[in-house]
N, C-alpha and C. Protein backbone atom coordinates (compact mmCIF):
# COMPACT_ATOMS: atom_id res chain seq x y z
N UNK A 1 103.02 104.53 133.79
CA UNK A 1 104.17 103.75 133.36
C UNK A 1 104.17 103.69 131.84
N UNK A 2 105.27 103.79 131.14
CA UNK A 2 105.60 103.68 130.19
C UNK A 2 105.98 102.12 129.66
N UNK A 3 106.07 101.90 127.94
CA UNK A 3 107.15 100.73 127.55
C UNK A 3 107.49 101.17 127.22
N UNK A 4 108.85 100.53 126.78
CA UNK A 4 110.18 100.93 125.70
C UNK A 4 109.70 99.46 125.33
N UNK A 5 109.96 99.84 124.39
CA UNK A 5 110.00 98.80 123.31
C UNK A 5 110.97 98.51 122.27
N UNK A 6 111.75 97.85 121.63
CA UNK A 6 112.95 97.27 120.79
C UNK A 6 112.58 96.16 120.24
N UNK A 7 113.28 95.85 118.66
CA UNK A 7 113.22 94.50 118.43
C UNK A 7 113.73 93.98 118.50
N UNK A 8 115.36 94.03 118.78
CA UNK A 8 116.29 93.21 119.09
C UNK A 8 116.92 94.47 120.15
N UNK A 9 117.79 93.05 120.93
CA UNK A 9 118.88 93.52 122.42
C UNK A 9 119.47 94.70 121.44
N UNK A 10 120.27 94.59 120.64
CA UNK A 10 121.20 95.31 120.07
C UNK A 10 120.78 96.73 120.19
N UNK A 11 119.65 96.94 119.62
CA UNK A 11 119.14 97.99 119.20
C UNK A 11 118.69 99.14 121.17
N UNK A 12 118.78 98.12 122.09
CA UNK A 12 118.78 98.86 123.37
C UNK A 12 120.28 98.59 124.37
N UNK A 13 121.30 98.51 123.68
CA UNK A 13 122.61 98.53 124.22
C UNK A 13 123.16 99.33 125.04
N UNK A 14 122.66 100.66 124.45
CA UNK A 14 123.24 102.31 124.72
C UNK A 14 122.09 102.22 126.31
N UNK A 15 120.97 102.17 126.32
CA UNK A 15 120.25 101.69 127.49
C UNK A 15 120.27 101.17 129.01
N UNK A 16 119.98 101.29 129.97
CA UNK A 16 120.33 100.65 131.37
C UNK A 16 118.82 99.88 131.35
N UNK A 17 119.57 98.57 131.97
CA UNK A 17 119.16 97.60 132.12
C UNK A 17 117.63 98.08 132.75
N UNK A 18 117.54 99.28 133.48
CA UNK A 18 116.48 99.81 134.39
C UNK A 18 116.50 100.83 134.43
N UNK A 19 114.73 101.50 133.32
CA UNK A 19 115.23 102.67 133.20
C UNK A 19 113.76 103.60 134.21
N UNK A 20 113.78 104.51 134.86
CA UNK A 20 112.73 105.06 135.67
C UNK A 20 111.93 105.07 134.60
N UNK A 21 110.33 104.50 135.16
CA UNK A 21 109.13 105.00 134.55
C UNK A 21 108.61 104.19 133.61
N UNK A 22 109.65 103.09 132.93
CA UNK A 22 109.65 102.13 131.83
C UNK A 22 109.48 100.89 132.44
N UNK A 23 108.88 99.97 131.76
CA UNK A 23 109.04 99.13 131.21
C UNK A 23 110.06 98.74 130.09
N UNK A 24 110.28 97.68 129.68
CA UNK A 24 110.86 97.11 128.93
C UNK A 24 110.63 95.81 127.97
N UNK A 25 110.44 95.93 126.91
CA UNK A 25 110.02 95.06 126.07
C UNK A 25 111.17 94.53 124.76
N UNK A 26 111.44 93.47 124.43
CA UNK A 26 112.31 93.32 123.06
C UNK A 26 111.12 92.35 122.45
N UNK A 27 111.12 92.10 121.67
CA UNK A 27 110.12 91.33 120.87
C UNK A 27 110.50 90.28 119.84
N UNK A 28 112.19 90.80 119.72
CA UNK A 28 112.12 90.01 118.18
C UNK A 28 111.54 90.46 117.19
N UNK A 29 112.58 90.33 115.90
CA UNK A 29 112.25 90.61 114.38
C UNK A 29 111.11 90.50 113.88
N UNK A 30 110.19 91.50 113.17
CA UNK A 30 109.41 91.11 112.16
C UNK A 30 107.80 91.39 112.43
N UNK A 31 106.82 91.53 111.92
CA UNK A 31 105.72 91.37 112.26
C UNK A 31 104.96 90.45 113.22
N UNK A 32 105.32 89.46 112.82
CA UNK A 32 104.28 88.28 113.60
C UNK A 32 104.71 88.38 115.06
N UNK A 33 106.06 88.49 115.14
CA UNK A 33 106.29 88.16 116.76
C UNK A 33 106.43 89.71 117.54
N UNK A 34 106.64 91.03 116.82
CA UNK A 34 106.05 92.11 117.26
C UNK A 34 104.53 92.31 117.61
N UNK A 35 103.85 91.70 117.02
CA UNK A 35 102.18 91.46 117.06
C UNK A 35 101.99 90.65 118.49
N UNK A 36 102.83 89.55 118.27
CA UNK A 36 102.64 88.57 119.41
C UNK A 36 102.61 89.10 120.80
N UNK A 37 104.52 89.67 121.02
CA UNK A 37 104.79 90.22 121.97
C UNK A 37 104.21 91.38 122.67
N UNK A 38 104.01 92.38 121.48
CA UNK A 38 103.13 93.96 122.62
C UNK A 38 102.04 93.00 122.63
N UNK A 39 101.27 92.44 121.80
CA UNK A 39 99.80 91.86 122.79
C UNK A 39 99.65 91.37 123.77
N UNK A 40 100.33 90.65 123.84
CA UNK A 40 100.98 90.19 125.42
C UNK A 40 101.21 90.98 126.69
N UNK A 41 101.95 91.85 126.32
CA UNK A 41 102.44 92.82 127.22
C UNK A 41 101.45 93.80 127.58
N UNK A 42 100.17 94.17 126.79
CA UNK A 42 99.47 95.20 126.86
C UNK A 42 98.50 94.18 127.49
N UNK A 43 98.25 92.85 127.25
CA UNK A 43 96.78 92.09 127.95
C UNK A 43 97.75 91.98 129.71
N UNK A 44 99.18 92.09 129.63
CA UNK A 44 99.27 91.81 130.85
C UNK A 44 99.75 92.75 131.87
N UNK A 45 99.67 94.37 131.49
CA UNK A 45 99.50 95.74 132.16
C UNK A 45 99.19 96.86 131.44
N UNK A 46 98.62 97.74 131.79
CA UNK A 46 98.06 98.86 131.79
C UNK A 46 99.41 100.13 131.50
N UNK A 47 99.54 100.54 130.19
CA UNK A 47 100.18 101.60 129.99
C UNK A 47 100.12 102.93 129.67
N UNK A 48 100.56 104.14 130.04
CA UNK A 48 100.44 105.56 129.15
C UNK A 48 100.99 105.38 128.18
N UNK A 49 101.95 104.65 127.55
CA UNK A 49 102.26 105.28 126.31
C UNK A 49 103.85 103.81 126.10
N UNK A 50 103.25 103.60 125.00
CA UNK A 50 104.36 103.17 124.17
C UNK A 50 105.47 103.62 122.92
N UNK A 51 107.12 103.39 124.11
CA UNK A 51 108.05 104.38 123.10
C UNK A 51 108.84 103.31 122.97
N UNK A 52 108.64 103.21 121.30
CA UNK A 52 109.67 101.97 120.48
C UNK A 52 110.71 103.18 119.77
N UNK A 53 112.03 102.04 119.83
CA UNK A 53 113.22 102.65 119.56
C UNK A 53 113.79 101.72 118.69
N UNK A 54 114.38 102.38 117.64
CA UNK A 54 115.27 100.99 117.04
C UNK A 54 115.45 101.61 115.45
N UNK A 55 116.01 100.99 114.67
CA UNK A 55 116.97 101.17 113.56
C UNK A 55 115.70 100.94 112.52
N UNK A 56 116.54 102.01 111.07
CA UNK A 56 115.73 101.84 109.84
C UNK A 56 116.52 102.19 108.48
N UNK A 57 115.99 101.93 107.44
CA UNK A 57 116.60 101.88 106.35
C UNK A 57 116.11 103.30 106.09
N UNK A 58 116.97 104.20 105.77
CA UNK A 58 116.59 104.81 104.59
C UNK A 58 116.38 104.91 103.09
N UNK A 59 115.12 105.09 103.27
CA UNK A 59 114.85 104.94 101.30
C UNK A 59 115.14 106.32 100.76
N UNK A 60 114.52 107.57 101.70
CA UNK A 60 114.25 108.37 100.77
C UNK A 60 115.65 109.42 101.03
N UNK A 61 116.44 109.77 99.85
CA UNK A 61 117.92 109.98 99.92
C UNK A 61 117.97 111.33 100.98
N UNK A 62 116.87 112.03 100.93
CA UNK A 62 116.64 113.56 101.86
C UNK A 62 116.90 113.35 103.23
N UNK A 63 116.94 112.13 103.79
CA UNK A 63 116.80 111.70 105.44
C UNK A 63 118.40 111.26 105.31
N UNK A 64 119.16 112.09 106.33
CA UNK A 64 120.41 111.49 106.86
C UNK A 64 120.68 110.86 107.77
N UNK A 65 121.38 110.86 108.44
CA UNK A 65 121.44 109.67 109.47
C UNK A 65 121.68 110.08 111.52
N UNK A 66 120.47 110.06 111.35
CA UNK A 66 119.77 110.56 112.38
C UNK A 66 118.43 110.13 113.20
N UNK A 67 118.12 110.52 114.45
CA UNK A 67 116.43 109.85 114.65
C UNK A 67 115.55 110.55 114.49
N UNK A 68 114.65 110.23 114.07
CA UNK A 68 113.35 110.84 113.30
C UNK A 68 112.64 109.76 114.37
N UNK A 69 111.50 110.96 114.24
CA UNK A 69 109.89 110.69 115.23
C UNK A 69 108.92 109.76 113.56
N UNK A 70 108.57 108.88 113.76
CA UNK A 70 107.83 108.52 112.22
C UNK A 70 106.06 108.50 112.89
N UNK A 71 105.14 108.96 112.10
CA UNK A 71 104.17 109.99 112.27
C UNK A 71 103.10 108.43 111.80
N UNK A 72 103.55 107.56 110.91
CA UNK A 72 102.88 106.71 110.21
C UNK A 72 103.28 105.47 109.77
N UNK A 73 102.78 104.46 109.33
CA UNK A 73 103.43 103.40 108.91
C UNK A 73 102.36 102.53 108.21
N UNK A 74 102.92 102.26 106.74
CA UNK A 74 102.23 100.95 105.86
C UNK A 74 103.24 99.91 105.62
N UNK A 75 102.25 98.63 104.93
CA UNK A 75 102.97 97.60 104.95
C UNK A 75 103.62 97.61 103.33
N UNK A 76 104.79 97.61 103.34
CA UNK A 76 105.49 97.08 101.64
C UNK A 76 105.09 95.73 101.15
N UNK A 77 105.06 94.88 102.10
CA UNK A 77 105.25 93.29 101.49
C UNK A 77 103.62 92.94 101.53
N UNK A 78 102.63 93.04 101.34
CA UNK A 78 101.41 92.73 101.42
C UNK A 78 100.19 93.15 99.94
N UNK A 79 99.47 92.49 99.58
CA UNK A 79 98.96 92.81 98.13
C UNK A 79 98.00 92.22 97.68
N UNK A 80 96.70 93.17 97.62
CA UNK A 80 95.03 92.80 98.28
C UNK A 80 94.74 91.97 96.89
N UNK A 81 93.08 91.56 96.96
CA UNK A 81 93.06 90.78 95.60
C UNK A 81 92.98 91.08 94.05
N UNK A 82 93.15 92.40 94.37
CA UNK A 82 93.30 93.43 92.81
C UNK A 82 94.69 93.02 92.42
N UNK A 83 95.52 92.73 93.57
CA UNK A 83 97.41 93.27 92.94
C UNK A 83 97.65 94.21 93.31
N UNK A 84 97.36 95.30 94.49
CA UNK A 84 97.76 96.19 94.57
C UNK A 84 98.34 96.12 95.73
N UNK A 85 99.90 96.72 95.27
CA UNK A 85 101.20 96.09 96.64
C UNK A 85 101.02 97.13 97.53
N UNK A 86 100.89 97.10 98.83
CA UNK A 86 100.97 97.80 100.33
C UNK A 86 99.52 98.18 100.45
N UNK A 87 98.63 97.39 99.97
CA UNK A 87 97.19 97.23 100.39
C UNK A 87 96.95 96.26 101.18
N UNK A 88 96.21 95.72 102.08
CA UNK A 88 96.27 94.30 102.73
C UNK A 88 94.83 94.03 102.80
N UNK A 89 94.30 92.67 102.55
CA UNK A 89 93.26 92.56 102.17
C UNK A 89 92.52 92.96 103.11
N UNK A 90 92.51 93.21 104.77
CA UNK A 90 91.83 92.99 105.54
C UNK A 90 92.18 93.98 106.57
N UNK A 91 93.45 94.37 106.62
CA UNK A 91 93.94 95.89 107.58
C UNK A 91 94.41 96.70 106.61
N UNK A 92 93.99 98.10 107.40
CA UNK A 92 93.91 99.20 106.91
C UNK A 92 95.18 99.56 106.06
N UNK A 93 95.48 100.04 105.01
CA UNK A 93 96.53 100.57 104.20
C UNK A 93 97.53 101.51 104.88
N UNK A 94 97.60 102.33 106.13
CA UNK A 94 98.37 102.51 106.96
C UNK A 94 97.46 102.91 107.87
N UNK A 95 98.35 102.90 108.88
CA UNK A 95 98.02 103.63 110.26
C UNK A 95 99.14 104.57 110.51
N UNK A 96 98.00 105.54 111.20
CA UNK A 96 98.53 107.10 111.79
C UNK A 96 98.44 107.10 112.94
N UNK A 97 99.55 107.72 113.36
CA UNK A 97 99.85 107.37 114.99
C UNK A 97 100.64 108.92 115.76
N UNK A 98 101.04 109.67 114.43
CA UNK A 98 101.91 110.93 115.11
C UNK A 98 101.27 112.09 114.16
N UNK A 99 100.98 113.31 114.83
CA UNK A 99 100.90 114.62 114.11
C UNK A 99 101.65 114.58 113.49
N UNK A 100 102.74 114.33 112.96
CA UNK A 100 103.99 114.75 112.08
C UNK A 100 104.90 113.54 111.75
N UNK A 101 105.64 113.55 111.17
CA UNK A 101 106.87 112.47 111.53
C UNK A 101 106.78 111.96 109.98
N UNK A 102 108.04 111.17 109.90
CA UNK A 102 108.33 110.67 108.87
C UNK A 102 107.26 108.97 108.63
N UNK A 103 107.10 108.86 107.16
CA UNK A 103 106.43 107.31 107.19
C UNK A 103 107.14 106.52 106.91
N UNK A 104 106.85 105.04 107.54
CA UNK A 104 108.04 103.87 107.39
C UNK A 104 107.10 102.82 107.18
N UNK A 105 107.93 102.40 106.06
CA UNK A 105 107.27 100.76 105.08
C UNK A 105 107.39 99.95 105.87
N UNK A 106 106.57 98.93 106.50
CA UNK A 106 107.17 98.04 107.20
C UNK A 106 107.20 96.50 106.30
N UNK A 107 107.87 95.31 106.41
CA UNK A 107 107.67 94.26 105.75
C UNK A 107 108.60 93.32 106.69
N UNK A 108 108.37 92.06 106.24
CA UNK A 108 109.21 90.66 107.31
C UNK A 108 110.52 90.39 106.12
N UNK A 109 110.71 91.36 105.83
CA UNK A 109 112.41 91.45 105.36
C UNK A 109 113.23 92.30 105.08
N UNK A 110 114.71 92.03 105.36
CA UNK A 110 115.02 93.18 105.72
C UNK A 110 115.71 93.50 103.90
N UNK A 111 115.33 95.18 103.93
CA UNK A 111 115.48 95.32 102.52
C UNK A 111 116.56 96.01 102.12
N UNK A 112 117.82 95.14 101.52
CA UNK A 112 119.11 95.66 101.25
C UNK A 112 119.32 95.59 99.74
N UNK A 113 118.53 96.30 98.45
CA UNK A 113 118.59 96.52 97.58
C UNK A 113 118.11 96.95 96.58
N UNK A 114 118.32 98.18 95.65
CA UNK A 114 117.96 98.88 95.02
C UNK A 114 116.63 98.84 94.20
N UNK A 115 116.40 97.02 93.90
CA UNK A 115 115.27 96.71 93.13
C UNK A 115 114.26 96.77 94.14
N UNK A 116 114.57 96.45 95.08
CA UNK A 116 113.23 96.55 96.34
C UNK A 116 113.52 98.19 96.65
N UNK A 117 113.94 99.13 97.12
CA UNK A 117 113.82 100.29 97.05
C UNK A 117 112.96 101.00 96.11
N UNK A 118 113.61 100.20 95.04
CA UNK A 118 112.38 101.21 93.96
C UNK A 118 110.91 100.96 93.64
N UNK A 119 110.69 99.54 94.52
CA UNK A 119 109.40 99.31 94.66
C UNK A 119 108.92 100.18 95.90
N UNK A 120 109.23 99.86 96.90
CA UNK A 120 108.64 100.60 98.08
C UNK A 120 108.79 102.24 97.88
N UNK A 121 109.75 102.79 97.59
CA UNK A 121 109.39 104.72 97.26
C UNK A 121 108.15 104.89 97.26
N UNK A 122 107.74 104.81 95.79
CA UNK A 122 106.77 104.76 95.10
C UNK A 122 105.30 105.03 96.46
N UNK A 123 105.22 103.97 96.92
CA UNK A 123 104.53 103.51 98.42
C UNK A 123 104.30 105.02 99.25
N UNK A 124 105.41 105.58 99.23
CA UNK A 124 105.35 106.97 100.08
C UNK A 124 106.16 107.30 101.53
N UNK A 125 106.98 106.17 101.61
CA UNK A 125 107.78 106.02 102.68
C UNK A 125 109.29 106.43 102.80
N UNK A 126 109.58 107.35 103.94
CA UNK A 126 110.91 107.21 103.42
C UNK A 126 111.96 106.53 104.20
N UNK A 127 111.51 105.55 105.30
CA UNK A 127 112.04 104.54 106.03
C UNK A 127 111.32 103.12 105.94
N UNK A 128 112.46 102.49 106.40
CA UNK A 128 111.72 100.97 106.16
C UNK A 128 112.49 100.21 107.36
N UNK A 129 111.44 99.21 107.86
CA UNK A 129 112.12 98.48 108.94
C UNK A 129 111.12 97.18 108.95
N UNK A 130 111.28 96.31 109.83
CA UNK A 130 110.41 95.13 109.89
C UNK A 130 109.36 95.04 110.83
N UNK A 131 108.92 95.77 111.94
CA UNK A 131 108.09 95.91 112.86
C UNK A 131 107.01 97.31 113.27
N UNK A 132 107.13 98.33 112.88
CA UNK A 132 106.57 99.33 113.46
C UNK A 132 104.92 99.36 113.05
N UNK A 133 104.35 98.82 111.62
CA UNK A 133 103.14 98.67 111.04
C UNK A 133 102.81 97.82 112.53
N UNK A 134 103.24 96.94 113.04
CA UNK A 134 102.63 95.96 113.90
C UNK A 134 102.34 96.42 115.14
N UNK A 135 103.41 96.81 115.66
CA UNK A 135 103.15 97.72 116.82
C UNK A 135 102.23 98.62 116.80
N UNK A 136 101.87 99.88 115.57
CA UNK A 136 101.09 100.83 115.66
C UNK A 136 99.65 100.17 115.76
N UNK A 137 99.45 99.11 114.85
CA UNK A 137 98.36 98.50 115.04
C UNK A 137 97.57 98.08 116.17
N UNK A 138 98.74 97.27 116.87
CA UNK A 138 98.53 96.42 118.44
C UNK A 138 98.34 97.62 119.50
N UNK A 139 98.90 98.59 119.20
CA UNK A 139 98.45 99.92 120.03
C UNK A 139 97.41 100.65 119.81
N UNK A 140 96.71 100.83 118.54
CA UNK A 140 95.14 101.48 118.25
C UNK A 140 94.55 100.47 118.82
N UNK A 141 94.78 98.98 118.55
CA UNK A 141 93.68 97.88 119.07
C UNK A 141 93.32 98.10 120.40
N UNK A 142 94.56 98.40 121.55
CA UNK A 142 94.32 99.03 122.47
C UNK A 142 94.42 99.96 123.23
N UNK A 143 94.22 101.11 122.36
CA UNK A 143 94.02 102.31 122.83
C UNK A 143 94.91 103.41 123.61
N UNK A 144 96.22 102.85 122.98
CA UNK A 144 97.48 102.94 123.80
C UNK A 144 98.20 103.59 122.85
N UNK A 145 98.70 105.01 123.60
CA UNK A 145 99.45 106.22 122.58
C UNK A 145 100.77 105.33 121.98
N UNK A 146 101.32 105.61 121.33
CA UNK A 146 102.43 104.90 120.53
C UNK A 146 103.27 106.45 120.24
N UNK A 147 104.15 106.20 120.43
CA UNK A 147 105.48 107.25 119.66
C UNK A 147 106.94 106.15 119.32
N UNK A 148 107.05 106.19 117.92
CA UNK A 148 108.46 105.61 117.29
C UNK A 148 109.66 106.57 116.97
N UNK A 149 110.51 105.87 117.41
CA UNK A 149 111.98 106.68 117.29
C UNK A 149 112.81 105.69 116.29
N UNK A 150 113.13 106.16 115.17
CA UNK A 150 114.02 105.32 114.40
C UNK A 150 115.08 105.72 114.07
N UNK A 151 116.26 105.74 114.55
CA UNK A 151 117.55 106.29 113.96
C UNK A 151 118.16 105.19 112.67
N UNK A 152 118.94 105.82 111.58
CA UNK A 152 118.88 105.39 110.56
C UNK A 152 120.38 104.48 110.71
N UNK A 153 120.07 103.22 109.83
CA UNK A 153 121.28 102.63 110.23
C UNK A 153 121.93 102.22 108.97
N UNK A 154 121.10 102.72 107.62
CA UNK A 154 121.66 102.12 106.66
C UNK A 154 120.86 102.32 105.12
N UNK A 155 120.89 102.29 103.70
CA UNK A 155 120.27 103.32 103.26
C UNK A 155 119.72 101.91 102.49
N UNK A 156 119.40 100.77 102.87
CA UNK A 156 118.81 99.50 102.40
C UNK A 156 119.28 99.70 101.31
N UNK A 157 119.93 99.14 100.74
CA UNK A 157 120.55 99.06 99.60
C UNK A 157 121.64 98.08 99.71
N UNK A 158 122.51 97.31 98.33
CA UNK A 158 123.51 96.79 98.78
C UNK A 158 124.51 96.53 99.51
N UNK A 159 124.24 95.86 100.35
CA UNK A 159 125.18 95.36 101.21
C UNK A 159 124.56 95.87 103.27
N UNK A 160 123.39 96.12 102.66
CA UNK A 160 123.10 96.83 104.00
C UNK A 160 123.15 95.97 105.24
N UNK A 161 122.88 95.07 105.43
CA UNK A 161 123.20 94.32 106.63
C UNK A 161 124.18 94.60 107.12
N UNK A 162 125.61 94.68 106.00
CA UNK A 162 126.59 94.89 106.81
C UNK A 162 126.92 96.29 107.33
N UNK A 163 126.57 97.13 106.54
CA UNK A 163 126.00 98.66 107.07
C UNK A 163 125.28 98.70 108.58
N UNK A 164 124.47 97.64 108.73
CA UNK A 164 123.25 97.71 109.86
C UNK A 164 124.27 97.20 111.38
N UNK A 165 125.20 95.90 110.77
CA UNK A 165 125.69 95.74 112.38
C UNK A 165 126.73 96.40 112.30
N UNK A 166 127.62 97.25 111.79
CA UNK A 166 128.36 98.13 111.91
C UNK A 166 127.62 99.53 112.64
N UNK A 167 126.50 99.94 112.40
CA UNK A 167 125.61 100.69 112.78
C UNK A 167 124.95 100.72 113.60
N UNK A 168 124.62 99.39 114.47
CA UNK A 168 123.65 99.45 115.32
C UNK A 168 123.35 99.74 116.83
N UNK A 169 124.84 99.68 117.14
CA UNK A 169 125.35 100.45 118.64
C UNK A 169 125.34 101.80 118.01
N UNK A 170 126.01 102.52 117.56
CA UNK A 170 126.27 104.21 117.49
C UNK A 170 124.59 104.25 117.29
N UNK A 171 123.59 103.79 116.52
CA UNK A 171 121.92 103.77 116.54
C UNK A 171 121.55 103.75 118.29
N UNK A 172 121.79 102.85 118.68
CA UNK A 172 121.40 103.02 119.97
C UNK A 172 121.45 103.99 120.96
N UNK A 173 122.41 104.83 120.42
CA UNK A 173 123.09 105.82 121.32
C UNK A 173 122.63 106.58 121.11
N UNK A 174 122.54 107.02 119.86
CA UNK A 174 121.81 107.76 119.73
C UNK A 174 120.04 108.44 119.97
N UNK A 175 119.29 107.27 119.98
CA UNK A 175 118.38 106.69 120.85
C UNK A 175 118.32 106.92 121.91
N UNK A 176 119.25 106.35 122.83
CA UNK A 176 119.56 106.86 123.91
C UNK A 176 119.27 108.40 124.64
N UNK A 177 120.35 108.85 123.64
CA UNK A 177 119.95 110.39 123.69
C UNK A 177 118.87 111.01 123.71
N UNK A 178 118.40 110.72 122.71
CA UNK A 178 117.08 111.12 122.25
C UNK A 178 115.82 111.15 123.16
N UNK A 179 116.15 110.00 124.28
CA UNK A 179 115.05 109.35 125.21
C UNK A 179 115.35 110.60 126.48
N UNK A 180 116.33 110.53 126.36
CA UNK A 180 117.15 111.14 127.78
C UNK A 180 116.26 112.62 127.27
N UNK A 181 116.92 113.59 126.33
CA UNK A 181 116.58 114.61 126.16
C UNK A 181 114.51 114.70 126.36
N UNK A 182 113.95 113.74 125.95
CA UNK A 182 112.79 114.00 125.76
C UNK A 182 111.86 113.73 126.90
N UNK A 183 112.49 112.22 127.72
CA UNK A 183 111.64 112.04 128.66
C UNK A 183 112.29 112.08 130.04
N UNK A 184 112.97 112.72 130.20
CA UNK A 184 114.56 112.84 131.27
C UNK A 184 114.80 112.03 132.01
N UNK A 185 114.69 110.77 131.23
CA UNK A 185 115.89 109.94 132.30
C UNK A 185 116.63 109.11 131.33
C-alpha cells in the first residue's frame, strides 16, 4: 500500500476521493504539522512508499510550469549558531531522497517576493514550498521510500498567493495526470 500525501484539500481536487492502492493523507500547511501528521500515519501503518503531490514556487526562472519529480530538499528559514541561513542546528542541511530531480527550499512561509527569492537561490533550490524538508525527513526516520511531485503554481514573487489560488486546481490536474500515467490508476 501506498500514501498520497497533500497539504491542503485543494491541492488533491483533480483526485477521487478513493484511489486503488493508496492511502490518503492531507496534513495541513507547513512543517510542524507535516512532521506531526506523516508520523502519525507511519506509527499507525506500514507502507511501500510515500507519494506527496502538491504545488511550488518557482525560484529558479529555467523551470516552467509543470511537475517535476524533486530529488532533494533543504530548509530556507532556519540558521545554525554561526549565522549560517539553511543550516539547522541539529538536522541535517538537506536530505536526499531521489536519484535525480529538482531541489526545493522548504520554510513555514509562503514566499511571494523578490527579496526572499534572492535569499533562497543562492541556497541551491529551484522550488520552494512549505512542507517537503519535513516529510523527507519523517520518511528516512522511517525507512519509508518517499517520491515528491510538485507542479508549479507560481514564481513566488509578488503577488503570488494570488497566482497560487488561481493555480491550484489546473496544479492538481495536473498531478493527477502525472499519478495516473506513472502508477496507473
Amino acid at each position: 500500500m501506498k500514501l498520497l500525501v497533500a497539504a491542503l484539500e485543494a491541492e488533491l481536487v483533480a483526485f477521487p476521493a478513493e484511489l486503488p492502492g493508496f492511502d490518503r493523507l492531507v496534513t495541513g500547511p507547513g512543517k510542524l504539522q507535516a512532521t506531526y501528521a506523516l508520523t502519525r500515519a507511519l506509527d499507525a501503518a506500514t507502507y511501500d512508499e510515500i507519494v506527496v503531490v502538491g504545488t511550488a514556487g518557482a525560484i529558479d526562472p529555467r523551470l516552467d510550469g509543470t511537475v517535476y519529480d524533486v530529488g532533494g530538499a533543504i530548509q530556507h528559514d532556519v540558521t545554525d549558531i554561526d549565522g549560517i541561513v539553511g543550516q539547522h542546528v541539529s538536522l541535517p542541511t538537506r536530505v536526499d531522497f531521489g536519484p535525480e530531480g529538482v531541489t526545493i527550499a522548504t520554510g513555514d512561509h509562503f514566499v511571494d517576493d523578490s527579496e526572499a527569492v534572492g535569499v533562497i537561490r543562492p541556497l541551491g533550490a529551484g522550488l520552494v514550498d512549505m512542507e517537503t524538508y519535513a516529510y523527507a525527513w519523517v520518511a528516512e526516520q522511517f525507512g519509508v521510500h518517499i517520491r515528491v511531485l510538485k507542479a508549479v503554481s507560481d514564481r513566488a514573487q509578488d503577488d503570488a498567493i494570488t497566482d497560487w489560488r488561481t493555480a491550484v486546481t489546473a496544479c492538481s490536474h495536473q498531478l493527477r495526470d502525472r499519478v495516473r500515467i506513472d502508477y496507473g490508476v
